[in-house]
N, C-alpha and C. Protein backbone atom coordinates (compact mmCIF):
# COMPACT_ATOMS: atom_id res chain seq x y z
N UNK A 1 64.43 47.50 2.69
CA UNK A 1 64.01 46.41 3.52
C UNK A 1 62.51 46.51 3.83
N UNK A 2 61.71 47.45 4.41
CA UNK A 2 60.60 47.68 4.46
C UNK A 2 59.91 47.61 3.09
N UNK A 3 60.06 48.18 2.30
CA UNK A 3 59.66 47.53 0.50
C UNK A 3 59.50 45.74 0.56
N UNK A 4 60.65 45.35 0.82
CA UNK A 4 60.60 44.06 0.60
C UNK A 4 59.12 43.52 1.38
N UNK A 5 59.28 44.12 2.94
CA UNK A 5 58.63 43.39 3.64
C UNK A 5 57.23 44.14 2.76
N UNK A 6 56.89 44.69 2.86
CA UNK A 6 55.48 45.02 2.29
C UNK A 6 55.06 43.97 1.48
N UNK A 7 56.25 44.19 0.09
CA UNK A 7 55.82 43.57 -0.84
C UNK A 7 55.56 41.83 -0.12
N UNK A 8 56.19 41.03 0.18
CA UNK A 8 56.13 39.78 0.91
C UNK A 8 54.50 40.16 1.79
N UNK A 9 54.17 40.78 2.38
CA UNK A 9 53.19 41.15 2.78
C UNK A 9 51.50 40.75 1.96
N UNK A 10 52.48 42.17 0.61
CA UNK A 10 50.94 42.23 -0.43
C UNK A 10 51.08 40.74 -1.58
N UNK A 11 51.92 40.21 -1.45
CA UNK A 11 52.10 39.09 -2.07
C UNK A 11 51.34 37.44 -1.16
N UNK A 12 51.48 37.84 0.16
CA UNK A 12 50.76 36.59 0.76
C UNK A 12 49.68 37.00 1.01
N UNK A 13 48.99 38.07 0.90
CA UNK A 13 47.71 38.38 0.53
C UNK A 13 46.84 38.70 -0.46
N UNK A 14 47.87 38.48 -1.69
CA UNK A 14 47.09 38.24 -3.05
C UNK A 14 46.91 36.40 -3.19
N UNK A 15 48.60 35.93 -2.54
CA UNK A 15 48.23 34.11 -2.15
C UNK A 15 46.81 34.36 -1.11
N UNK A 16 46.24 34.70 -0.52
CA UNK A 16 45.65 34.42 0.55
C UNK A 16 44.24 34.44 -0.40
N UNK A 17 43.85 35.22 -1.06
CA UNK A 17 42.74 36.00 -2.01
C UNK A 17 42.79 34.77 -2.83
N UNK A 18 43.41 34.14 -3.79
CA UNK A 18 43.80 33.03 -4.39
C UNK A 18 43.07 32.00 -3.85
N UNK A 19 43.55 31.61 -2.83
CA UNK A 19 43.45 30.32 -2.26
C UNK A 19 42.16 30.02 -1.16
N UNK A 20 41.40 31.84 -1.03
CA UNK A 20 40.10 31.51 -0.92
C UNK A 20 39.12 31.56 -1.79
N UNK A 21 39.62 31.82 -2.62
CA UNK A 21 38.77 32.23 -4.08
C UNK A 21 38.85 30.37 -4.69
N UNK A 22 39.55 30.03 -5.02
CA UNK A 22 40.15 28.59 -5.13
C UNK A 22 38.95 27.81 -4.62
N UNK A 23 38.96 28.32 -2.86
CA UNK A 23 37.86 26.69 -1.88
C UNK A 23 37.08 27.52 -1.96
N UNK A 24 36.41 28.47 -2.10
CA UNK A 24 35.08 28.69 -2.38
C UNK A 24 34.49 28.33 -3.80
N UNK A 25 35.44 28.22 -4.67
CA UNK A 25 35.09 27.83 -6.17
C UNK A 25 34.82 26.00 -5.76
N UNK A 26 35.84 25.12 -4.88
CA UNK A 26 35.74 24.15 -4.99
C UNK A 26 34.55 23.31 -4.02
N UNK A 27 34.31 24.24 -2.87
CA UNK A 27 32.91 24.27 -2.29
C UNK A 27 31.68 24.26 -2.80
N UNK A 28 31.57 25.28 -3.70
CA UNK A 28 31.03 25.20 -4.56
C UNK A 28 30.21 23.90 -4.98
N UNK A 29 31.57 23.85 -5.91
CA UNK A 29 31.39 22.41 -6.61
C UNK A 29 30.96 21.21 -6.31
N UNK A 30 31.30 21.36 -4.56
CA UNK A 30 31.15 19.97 -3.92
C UNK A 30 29.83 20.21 -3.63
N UNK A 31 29.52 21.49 -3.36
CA UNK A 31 27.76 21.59 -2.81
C UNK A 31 26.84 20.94 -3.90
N UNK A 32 27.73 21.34 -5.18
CA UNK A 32 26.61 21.10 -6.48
C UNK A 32 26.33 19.38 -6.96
N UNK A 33 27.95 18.72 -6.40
CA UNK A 33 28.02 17.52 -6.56
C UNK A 33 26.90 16.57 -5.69
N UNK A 34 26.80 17.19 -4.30
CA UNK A 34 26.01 16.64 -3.13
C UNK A 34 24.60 17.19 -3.57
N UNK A 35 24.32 18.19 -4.01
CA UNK A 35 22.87 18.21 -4.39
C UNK A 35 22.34 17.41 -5.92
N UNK A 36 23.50 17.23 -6.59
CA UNK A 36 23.21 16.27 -7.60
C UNK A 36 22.57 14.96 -6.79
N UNK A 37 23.77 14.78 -6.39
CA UNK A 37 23.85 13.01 -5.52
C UNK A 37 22.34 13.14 -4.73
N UNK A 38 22.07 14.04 -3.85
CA UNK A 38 21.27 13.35 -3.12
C UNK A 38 19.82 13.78 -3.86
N UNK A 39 19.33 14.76 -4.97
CA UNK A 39 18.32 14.59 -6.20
C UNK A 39 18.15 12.75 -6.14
N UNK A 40 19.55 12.51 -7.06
CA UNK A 40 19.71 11.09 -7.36
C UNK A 40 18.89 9.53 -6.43
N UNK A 41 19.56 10.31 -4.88
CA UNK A 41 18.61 9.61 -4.34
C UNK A 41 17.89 9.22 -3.96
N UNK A 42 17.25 10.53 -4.05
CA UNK A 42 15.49 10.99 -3.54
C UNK A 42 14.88 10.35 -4.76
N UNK A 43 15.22 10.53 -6.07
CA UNK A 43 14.50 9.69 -7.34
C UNK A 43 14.23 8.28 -7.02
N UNK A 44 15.63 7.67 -6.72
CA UNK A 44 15.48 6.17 -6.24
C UNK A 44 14.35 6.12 -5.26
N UNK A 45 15.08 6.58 -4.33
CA UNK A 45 14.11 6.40 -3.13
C UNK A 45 12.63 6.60 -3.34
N UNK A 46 12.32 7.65 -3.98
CA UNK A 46 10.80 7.56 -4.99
C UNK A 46 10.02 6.56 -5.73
N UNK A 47 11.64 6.25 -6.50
CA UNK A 47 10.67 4.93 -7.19
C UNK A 47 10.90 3.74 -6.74
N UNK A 48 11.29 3.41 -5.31
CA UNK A 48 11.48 2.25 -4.65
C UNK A 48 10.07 1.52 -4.17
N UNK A 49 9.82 3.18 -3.47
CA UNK A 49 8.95 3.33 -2.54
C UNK A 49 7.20 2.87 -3.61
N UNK A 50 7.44 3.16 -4.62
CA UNK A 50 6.21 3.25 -5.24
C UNK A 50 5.92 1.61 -5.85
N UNK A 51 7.64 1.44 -5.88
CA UNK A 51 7.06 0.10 -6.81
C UNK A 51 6.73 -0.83 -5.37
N UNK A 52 7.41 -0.62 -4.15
CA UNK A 52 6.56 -1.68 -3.02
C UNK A 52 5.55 -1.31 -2.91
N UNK A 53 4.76 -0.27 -2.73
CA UNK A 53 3.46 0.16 -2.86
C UNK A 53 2.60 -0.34 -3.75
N UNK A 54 2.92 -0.57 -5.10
CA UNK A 54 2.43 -1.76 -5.79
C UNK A 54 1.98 -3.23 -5.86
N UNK A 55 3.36 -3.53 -5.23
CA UNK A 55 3.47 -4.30 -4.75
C UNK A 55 3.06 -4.89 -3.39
N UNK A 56 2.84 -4.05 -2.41
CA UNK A 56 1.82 -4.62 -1.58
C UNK A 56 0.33 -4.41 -2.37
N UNK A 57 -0.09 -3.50 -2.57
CA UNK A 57 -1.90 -3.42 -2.91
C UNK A 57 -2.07 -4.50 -3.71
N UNK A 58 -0.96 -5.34 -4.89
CA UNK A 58 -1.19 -6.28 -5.72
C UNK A 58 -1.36 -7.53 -4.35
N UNK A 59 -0.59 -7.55 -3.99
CA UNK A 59 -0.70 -8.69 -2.42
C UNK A 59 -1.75 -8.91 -1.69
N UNK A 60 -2.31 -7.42 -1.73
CA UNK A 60 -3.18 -7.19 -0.70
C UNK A 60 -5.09 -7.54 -1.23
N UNK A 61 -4.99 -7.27 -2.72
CA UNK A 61 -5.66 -7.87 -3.08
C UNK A 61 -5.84 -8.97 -3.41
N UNK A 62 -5.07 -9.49 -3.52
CA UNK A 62 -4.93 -11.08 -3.73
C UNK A 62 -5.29 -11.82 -2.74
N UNK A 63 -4.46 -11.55 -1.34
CA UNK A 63 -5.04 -12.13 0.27
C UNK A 63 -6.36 -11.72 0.14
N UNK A 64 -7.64 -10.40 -0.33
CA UNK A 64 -8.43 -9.96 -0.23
C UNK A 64 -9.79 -10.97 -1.02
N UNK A 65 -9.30 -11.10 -2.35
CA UNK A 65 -10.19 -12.17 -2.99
C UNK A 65 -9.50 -13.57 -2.59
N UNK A 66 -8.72 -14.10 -2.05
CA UNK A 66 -8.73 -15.36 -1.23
C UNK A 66 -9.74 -15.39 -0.17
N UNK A 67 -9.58 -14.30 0.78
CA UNK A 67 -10.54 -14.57 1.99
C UNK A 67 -12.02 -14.23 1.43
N UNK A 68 -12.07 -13.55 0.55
CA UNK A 68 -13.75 -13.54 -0.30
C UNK A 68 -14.23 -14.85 -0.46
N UNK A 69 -13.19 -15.67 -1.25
CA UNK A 69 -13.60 -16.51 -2.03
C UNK A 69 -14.07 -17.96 -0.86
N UNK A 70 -13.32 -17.68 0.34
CA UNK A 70 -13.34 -18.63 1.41
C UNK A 70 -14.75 -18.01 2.01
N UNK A 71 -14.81 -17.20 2.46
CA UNK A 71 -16.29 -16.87 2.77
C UNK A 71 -17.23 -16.71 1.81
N UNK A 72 -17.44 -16.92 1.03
CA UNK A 72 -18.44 -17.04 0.00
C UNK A 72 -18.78 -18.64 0.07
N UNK A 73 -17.90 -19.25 0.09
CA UNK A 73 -17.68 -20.94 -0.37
C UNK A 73 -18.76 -21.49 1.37
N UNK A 74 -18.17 -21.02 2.58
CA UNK A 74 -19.02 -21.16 3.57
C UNK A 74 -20.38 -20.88 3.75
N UNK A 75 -20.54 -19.64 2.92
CA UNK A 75 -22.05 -19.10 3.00
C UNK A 75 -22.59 -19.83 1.93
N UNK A 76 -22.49 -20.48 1.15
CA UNK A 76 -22.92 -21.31 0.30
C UNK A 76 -23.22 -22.56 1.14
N UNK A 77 -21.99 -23.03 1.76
CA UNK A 77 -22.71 -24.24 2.50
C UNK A 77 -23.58 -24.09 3.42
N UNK A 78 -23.33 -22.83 4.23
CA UNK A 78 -24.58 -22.51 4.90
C UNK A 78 -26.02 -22.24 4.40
N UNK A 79 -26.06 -22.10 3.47
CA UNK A 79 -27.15 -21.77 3.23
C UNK A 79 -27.49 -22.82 2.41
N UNK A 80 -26.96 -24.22 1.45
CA UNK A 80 -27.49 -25.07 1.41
C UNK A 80 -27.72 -26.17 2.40
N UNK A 81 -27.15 -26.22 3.63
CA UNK A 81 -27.61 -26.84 5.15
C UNK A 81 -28.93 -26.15 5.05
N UNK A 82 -29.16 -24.85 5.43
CA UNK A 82 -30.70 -24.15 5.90
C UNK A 82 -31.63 -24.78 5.10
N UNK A 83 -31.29 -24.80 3.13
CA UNK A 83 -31.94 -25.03 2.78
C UNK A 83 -33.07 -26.64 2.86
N UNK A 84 -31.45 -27.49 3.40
CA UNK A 84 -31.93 -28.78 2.96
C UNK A 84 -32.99 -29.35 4.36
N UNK A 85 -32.54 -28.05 5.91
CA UNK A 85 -33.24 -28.17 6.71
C UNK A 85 -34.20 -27.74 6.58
N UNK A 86 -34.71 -27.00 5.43
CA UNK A 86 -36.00 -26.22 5.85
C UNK A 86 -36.77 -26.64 4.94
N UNK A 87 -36.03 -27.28 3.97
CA UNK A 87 -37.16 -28.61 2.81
C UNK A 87 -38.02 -29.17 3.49
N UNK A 88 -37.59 -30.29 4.85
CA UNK A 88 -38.77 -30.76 5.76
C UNK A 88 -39.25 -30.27 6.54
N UNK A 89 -39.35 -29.01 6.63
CA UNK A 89 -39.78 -28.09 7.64
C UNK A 89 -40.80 -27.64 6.88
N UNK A 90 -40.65 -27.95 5.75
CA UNK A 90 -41.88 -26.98 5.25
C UNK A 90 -42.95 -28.63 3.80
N UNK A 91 -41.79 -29.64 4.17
CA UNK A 91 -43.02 -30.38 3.67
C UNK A 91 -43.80 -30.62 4.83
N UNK A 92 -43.48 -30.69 6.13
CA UNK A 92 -43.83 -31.09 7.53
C UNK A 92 -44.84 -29.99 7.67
N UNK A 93 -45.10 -29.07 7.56
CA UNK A 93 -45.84 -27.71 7.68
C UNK A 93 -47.07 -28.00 6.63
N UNK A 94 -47.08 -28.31 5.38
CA UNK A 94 -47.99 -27.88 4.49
C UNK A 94 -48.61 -29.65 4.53
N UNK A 95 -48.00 -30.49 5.09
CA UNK A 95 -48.60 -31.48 5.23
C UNK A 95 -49.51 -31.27 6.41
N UNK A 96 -49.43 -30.73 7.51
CA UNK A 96 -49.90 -30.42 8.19
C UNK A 96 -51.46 -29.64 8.64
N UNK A 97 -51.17 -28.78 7.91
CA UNK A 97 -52.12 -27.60 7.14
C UNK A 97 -53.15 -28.05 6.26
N UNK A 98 -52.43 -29.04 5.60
CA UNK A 98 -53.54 -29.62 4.68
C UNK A 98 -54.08 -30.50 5.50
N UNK A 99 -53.96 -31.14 6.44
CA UNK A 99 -54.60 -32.46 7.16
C UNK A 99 -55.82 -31.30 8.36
N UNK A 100 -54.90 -30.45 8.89
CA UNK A 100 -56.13 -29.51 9.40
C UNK A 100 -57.12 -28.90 8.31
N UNK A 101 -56.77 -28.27 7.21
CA UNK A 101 -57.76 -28.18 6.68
C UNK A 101 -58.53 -29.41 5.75
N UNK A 102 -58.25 -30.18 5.74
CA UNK A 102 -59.29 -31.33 5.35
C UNK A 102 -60.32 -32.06 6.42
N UNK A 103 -59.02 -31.78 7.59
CA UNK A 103 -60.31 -31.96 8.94
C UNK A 103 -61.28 -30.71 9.10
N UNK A 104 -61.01 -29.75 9.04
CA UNK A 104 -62.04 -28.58 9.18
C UNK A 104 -63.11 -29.03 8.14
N UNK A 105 -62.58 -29.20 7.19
CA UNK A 105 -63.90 -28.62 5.86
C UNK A 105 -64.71 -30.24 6.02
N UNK A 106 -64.07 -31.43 6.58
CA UNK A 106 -65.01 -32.82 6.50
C UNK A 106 -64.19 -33.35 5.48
N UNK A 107 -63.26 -33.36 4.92
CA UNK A 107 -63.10 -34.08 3.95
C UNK A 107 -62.15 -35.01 4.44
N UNK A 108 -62.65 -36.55 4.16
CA UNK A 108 -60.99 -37.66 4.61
C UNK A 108 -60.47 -37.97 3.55
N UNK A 109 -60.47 -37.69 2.20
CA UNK A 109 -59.82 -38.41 1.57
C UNK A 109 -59.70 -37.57 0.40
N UNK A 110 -58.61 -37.66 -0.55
CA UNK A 110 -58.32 -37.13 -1.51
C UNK A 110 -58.32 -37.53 -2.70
């Protein structure tokens, strides 16, 4: 009777050895499965991230030479306003200049 029980003993502790040997093999596996998987999704997530990144700077330049192209187009008109103001500003000036210096030197007529 004591035989028996032993043996029943060394027998649920060779099951016991088994069946942790077993979930550590299948732990394992699952660790290797989850570090596959989440590789997998760090890749995605990599190249998600890069192609919006693209995708904004392509955006971003685009809004960038729009607002160029709008301020350029203003400074153009500004500066043909100055110009077209400063056409008579400066026939008004050299007409001027010349009438003082024709009065200085005596001369009335041209």
């Amino acid at each position: 009777m004591i035989k028996e029980i032993m043996d029943e003993i060394l027998l649920a502790e060779k099951r016991a050895e088994e069946i942790t040997l077993a979930a550590t093999a299948q732990a394992k596996e699952i660790r290797q499965q989850g570090e596959k998987a989440s590789a997998g999704i760090i890749a995605d997530a990599k190249k998600a991230a890069a192609e919006l990144l693209s995708s904004l700077e392509k955006e971003t330049d685009l809004a960038a030479a729009k607002e160029e192209a709008l301020v350029l187009e203003e400074g153009r008109k500004e500066a043909a306003a100055v110009k077209r103001s400063a056409e008579g500003k400066v026939t008004d000036a050299a007409s001027s200049v010349k009438d003082r210096l024709l009065k200085k030197y005596g001369v009335t007529a041209l």
